[in-house]
C-alpha atoms as a PDB file:
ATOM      1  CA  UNK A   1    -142.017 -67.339  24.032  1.00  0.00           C
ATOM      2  CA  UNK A   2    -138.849 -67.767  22.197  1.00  0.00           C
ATOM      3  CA  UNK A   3    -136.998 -64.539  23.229  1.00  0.00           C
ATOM      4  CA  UNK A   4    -133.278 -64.691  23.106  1.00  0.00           C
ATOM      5  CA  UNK A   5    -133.170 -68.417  22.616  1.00  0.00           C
ATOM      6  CA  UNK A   6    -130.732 -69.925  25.337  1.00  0.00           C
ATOM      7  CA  UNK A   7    -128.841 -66.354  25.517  1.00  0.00           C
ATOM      8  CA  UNK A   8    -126.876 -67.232  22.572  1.00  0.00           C
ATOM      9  CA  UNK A   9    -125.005 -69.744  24.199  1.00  0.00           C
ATOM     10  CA  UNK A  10    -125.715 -72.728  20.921  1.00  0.00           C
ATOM     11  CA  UNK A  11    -124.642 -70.226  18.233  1.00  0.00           C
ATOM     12  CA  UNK A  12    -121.520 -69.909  19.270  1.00  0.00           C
ATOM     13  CA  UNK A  13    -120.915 -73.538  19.479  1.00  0.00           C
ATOM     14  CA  UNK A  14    -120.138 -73.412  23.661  1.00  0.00           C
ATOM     15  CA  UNK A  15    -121.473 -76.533  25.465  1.00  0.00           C
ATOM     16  CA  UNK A  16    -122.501 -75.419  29.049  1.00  0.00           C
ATOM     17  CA  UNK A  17    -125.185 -76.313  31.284  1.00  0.00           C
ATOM     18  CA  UNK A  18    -128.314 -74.438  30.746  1.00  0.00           C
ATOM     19  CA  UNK A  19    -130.224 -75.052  33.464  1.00  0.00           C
ATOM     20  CA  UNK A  20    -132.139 -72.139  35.362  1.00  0.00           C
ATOM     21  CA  UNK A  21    -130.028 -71.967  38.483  1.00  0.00           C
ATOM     22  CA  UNK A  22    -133.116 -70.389  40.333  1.00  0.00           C
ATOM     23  CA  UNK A  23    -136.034 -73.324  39.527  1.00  0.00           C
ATOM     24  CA  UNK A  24    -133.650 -75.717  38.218  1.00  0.00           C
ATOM     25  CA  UNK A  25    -135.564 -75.975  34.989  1.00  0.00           C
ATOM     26  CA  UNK A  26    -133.764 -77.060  31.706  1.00  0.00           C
ATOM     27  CA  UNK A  27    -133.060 -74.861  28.539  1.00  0.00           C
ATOM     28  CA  UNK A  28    -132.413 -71.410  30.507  1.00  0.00           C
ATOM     29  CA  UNK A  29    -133.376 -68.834  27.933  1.00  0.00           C
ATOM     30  CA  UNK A  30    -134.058 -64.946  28.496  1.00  0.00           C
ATOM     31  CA  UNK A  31    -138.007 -65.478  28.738  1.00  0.00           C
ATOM     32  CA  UNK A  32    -137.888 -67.417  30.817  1.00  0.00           C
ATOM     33  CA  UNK A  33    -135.103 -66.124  33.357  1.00  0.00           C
ATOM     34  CA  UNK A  34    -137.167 -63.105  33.501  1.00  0.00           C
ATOM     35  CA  UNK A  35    -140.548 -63.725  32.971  1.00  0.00           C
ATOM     36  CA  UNK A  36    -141.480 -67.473  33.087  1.00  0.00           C
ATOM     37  CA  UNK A  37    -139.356 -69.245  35.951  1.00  0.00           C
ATOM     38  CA  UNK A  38    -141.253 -69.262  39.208  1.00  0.00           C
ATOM     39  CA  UNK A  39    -138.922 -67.615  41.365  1.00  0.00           C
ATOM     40  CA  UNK A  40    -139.125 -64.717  38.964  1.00  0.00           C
ATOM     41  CA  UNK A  41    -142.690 -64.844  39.190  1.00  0.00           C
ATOM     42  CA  UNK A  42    -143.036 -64.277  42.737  1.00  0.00           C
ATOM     43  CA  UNK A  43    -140.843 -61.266  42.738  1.00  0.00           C
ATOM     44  CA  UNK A  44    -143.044 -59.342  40.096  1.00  0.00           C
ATOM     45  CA  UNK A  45    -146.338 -59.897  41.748  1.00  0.00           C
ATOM     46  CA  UNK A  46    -144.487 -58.832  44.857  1.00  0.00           C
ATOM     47  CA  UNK A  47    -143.325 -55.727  43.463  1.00  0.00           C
ATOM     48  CA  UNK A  48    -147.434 -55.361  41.593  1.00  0.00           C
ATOM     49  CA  UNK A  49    -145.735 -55.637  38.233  1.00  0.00           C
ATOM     50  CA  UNK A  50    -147.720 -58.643  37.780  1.00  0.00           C
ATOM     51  CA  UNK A  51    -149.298 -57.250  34.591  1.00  0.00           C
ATOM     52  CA  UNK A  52    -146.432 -55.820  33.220  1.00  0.00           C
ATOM     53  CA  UNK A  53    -144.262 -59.843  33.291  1.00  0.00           C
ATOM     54  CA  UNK A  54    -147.283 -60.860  31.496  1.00  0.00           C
ATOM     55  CA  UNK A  55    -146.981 -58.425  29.121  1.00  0.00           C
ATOM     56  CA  UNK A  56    -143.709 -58.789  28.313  1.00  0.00           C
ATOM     57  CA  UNK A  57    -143.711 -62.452  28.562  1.00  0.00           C
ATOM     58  CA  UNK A  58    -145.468 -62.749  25.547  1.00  0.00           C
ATOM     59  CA  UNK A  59    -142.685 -60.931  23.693  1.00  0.00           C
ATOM     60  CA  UNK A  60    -140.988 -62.471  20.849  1.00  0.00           C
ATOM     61  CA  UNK A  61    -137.484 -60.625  20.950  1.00  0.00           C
ATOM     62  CA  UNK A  62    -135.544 -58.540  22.964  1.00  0.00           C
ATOM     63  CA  UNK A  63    -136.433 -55.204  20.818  1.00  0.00           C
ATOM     64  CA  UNK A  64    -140.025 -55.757  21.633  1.00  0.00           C
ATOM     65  CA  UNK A  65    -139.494 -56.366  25.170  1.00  0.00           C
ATOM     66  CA  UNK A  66    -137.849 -53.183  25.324  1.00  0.00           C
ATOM     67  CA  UNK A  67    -140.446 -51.239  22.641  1.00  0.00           C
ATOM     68  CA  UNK A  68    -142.642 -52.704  25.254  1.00  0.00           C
ATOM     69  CA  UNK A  69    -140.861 -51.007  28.327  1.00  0.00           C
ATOM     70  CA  UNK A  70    -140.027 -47.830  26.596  1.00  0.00           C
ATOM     71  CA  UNK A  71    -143.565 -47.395  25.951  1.00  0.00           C
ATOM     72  CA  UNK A  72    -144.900 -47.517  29.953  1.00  0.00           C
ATOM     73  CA  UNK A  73    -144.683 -44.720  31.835  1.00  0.00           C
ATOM     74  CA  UNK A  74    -141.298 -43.216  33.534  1.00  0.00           C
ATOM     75  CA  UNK A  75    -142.087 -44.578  36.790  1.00  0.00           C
ATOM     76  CA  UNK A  76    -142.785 -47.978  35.280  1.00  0.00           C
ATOM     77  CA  UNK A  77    -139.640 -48.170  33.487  1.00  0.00           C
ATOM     78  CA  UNK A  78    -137.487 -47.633  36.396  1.00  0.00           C
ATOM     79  CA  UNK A  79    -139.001 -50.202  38.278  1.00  0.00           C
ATOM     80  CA  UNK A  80    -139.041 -52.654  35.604  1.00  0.00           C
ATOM     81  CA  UNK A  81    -135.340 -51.177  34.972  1.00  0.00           C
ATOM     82  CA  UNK A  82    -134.116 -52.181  38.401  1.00  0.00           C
ATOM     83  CA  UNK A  83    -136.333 -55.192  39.000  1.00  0.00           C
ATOM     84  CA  UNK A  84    -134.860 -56.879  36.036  1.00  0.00           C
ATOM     85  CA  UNK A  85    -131.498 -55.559  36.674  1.00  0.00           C
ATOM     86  CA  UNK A  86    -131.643 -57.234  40.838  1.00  0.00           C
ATOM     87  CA  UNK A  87    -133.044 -60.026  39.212  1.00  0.00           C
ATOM     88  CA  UNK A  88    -130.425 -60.791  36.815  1.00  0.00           C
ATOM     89  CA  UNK A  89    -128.044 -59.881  39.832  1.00  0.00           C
ATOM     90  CA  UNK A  90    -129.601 -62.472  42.284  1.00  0.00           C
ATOM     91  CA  UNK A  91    -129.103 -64.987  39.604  1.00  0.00           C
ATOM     92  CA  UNK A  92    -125.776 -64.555  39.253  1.00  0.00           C
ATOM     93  CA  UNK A  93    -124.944 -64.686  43.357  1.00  0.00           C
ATOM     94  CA  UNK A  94    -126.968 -68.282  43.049  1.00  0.00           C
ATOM     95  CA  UNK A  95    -124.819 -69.264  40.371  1.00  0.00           C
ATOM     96  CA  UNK A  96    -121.626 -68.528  42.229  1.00  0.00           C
ATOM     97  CA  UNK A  97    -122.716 -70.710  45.554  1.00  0.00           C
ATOM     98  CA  UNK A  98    -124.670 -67.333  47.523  1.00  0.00           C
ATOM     99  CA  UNK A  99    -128.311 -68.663  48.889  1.00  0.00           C
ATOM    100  CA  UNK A 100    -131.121 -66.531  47.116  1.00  0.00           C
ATOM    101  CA  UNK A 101    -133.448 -63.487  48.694  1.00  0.00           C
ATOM    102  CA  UNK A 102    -136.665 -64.278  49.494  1.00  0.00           C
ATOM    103  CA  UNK A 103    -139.065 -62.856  47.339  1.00  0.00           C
ATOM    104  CA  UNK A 104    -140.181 -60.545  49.475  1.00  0.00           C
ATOM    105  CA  UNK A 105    -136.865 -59.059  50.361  1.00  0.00           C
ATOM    106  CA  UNK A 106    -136.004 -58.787  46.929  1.00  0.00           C
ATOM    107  CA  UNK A 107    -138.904 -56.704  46.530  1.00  0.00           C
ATOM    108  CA  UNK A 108    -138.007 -54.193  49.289  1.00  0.00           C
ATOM    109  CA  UNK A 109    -134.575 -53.710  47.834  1.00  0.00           C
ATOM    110  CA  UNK A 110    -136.376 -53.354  44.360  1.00  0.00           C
ATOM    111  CA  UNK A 111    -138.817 -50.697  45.831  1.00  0.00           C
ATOM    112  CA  UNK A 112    -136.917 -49.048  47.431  1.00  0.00           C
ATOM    113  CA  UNK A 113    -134.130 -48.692  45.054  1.00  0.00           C
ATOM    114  CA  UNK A 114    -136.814 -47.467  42.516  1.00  0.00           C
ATOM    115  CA  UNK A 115    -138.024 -44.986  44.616  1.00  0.00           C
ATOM    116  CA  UNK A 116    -134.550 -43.311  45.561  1.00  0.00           C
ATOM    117  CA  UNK A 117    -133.930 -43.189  41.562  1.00  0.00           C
ATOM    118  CA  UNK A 118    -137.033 -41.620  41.333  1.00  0.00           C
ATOM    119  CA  UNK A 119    -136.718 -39.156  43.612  1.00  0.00           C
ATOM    120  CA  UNK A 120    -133.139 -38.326  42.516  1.00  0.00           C
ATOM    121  CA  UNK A 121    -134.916 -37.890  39.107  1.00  0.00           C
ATOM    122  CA  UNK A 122    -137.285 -35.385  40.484  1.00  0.00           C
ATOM    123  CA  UNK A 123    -134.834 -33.456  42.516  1.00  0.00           C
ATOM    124  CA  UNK A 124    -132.618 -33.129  39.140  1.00  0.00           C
ATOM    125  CA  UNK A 125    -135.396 -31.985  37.616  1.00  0.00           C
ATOM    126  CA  UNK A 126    -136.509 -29.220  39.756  1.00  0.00           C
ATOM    127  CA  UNK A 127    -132.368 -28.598  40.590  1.00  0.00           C
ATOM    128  CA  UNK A 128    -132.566 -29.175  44.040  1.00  0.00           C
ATOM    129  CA  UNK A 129    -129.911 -31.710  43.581  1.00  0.00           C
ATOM    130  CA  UNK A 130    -126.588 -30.971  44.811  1.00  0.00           C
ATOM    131  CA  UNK A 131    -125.141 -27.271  44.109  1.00  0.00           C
ATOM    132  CA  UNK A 132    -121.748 -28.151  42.635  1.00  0.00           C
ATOM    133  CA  UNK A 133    -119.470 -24.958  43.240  1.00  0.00           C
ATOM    134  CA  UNK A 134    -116.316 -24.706  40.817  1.00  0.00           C
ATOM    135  CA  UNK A 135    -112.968 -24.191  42.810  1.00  0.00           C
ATOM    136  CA  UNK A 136    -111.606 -20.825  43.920  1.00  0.00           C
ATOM    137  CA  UNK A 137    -108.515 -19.990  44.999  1.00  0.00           C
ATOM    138  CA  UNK A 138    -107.442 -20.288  48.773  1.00  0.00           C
ATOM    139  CA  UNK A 139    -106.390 -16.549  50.492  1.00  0.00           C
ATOM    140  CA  UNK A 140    -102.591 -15.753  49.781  1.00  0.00           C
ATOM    141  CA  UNK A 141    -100.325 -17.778  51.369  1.00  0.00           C
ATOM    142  CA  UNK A 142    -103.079 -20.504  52.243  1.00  0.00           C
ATOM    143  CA  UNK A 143    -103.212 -23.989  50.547  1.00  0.00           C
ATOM    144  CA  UNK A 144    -106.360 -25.390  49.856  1.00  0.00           C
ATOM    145  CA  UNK A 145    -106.750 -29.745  49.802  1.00  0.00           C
ATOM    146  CA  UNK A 146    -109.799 -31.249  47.992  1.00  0.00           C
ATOM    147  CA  UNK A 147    -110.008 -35.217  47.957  1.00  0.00           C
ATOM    148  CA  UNK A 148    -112.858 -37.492  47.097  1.00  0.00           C
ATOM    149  CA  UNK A 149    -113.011 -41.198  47.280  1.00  0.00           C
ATOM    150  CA  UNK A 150    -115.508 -44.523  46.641  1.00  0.00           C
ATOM    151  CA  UNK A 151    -116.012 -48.201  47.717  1.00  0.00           C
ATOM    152  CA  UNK A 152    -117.625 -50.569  46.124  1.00  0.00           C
ATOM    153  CA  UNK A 153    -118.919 -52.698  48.939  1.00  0.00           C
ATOM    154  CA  UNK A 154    -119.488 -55.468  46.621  1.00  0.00           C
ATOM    155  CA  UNK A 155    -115.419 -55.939  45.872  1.00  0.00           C
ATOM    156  CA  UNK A 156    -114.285 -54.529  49.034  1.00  0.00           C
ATOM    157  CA  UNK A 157    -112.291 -52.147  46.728  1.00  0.00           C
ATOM    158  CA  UNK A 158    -111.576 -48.326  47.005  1.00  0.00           C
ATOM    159  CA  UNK A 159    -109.796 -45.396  46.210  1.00  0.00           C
ATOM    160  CA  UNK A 160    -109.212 -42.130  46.780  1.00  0.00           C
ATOM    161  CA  UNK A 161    -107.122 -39.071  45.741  1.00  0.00           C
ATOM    162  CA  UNK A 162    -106.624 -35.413  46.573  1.00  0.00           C
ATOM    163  CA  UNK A 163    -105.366 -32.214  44.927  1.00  0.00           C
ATOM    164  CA  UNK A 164    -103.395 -29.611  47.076  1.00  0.00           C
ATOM    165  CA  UNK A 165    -103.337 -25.781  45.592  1.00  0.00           C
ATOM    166  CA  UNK A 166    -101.489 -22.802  46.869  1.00  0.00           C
ATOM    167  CA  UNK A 167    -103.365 -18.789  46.104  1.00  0.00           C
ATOM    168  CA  UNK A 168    -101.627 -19.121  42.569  1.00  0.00           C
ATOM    169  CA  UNK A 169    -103.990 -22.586  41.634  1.00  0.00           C
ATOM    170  CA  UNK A 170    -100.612 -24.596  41.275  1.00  0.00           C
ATOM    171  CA  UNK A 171    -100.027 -27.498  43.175  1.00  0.00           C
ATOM    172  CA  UNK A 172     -99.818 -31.547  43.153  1.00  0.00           C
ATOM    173  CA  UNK A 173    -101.933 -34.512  43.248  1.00  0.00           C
ATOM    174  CA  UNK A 174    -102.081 -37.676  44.719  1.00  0.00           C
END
């Protein structure tokens, strides 16, 4: 198929190489990044969305690719969702100099990952999920410090912060 014809790259009249960093096949386009190159390929049978790449391989655009995947069931669309999300991913770490997964561990992290956003799916669905309690004030004369933070282990980056309140709910931040 034709579908998103060298990502756009000729119409706005940039000269790069467009050569499919994971097969080294010429002319890179969308189909065949995702559904057509090899690599790509091995991952979906190894996932058993064999079916589904062939499907969607014979799409002609974007939209239908993704009237395609809306239309497939809930679990299908999240593994589709995060296999051609990794994918895309696993591209980009060959392109800047990583060596690529095997297909097989790609699949595991696929799985996997589709089954933990499945499951927090069903847990937010039944509200099991986490009970989120909104502050209350500390005894008199008692402060109270909540902080949070994240990493990105990607970036190596962070942060964090806290807020400190006294009985009254005034305090600071940092």
């Amino acid at each position: 198929s034709d579908l998103i014809t060298h990502l756009g790259c000729y119409s706005r009249g940039m000269d790069i190489d467009t050569r499919c960093v994971m097969c080294n096949r010429h002319d890179e386009n969308g189909g065949h990044l995702f559904f057509q190159c090899k690599l790509a390929k091995k991952v979906w049978e190894a996932v058993g969305l064999r079916d589904e790449r062939m499907l969607l391989e014979k799409c002609m655009s974007a939209e239908e690719v993704m009237q395609h995947i809306l239309a497939m069931s809930a679990d299908l669309q999240v593994k589709v969702a995060v296999l051609l999300w990794q994918w895309w991913n696993e591209r980009n770490r060959v392109r800047e100099g990583d060596k690529g997964r095997t297909d097989q561990d790609l699949a595991f992290v696929i799985i996997k990952s589709a089954e933990e956003f499945l499951k927090q799916n069903k847990q937010h669905e039944k509200g099991e999920g986490r009970n989120l309690k909104k502050w209350s004030k500390p005894p008199i004369g008692i402060l109270k410090i909540n902080s949070d933070g994240s990493y990105i282990a990607q970036t190596k980056e962070g942060g964090w912060g806290f807020v400190i309140r006294d009985d009254e709910g005034s305090g600071s931040t940092g």
